[in-house]
Protein backbone atom coordinates (compact mmCIF):
# COMPACT_ATOMS: atom_id res chain seq x y z
CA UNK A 1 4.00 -46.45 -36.43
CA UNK A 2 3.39 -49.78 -34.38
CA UNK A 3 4.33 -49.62 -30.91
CA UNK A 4 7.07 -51.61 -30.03
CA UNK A 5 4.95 -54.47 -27.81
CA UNK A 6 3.51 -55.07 -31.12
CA UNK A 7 5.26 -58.49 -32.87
CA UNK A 8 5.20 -60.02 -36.18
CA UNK A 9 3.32 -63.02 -34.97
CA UNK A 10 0.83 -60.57 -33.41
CA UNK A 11 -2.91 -60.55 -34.21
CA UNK A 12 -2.92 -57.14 -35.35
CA UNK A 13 0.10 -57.50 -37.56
CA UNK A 14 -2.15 -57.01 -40.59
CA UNK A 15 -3.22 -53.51 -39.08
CA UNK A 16 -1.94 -51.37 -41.38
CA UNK A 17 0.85 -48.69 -39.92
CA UNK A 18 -1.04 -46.10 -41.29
CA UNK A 19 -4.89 -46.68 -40.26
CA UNK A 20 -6.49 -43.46 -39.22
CA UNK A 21 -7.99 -44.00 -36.02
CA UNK A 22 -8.94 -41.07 -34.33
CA UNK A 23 -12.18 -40.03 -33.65
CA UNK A 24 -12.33 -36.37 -35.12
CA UNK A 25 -13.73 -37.59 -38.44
CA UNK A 26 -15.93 -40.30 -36.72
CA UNK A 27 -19.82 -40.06 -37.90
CA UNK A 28 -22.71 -39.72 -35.11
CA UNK A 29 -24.55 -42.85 -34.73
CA UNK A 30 -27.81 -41.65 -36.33
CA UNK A 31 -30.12 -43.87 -34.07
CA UNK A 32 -28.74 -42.41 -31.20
CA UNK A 33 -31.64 -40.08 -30.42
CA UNK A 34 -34.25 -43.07 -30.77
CA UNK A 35 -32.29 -44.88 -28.25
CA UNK A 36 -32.66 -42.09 -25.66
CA UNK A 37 -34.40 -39.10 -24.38
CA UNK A 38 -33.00 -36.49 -22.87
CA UNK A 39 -34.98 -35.55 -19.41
CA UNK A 40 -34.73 -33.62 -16.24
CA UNK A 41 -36.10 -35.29 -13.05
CA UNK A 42 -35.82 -34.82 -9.83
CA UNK A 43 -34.85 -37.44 -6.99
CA UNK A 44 -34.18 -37.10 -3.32
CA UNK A 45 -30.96 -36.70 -1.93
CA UNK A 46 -30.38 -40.36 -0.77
CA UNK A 47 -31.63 -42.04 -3.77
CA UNK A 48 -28.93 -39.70 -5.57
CA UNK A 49 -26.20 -40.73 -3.22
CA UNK A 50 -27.28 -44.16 -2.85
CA UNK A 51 -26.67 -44.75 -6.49
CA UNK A 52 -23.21 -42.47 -6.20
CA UNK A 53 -21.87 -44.61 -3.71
CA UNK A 54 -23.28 -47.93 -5.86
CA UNK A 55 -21.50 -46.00 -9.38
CA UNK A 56 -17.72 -45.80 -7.12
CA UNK A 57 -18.60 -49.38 -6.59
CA UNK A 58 -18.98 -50.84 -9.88
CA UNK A 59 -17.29 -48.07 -11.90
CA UNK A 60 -19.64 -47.73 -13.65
CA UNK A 61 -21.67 -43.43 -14.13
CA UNK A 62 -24.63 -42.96 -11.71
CA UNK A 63 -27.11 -41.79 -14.08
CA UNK A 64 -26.28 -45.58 -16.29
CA UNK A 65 -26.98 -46.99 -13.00
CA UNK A 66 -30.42 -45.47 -12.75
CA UNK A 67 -31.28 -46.39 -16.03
CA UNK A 68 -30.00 -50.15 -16.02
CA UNK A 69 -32.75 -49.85 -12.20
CA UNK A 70 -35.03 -48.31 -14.70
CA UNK A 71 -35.03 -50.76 -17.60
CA UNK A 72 -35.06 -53.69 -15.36
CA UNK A 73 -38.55 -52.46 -13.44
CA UNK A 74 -40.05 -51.80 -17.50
CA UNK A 75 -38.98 -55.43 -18.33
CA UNK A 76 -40.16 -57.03 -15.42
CA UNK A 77 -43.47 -55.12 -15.15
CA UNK A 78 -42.34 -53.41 -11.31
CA UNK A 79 -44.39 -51.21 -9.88
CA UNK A 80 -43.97 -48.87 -7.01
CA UNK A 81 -44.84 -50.11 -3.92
CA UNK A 82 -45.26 -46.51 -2.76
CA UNK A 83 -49.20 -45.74 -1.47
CA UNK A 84 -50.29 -42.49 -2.97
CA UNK A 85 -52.44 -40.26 -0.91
């Protein structure tokens, strides 16, 4: 059934009224795993809320946050600037 906002001259007026799109029968992307891996760290408290208060920001999840941080220091070569003992 199209939903009434929906007009003739619309771009999806050649959607058919009957397409099937949910997402019960939808197939696992099977490069999924290659494109992640699952891993348990741990950080300090204010690195954990800094990038909290940065995700209720942007909208956009912590942990994606940390990652995007992440990816960008592997692209542009970043190392810590932390002295080890």
């Amino acid at each position: 059934m199209r939903h009434d906002s929906i007009t003739d001259d619309s771009p999806y007026e050649d959607i058919p009224d009957d397409l099937d799109l949910r997402l019960d029968n939808a197939m696992p992307n099977p490069y999924a795993k290659a494109l992640r891996k699952h891993v348990t760290i741990r950080l300090s408290v204010d690195v954990v809320r800094y990038f909290k208060a940065l995700a209720e920001q942007t909208g956009t999840p912590y942990q994606v946050l940390i990652n995007s941080y992440l990816e960008d220091c592997v692209a542009h070569n970043r190392r810590p600037a932390t002295e080890w003992a």
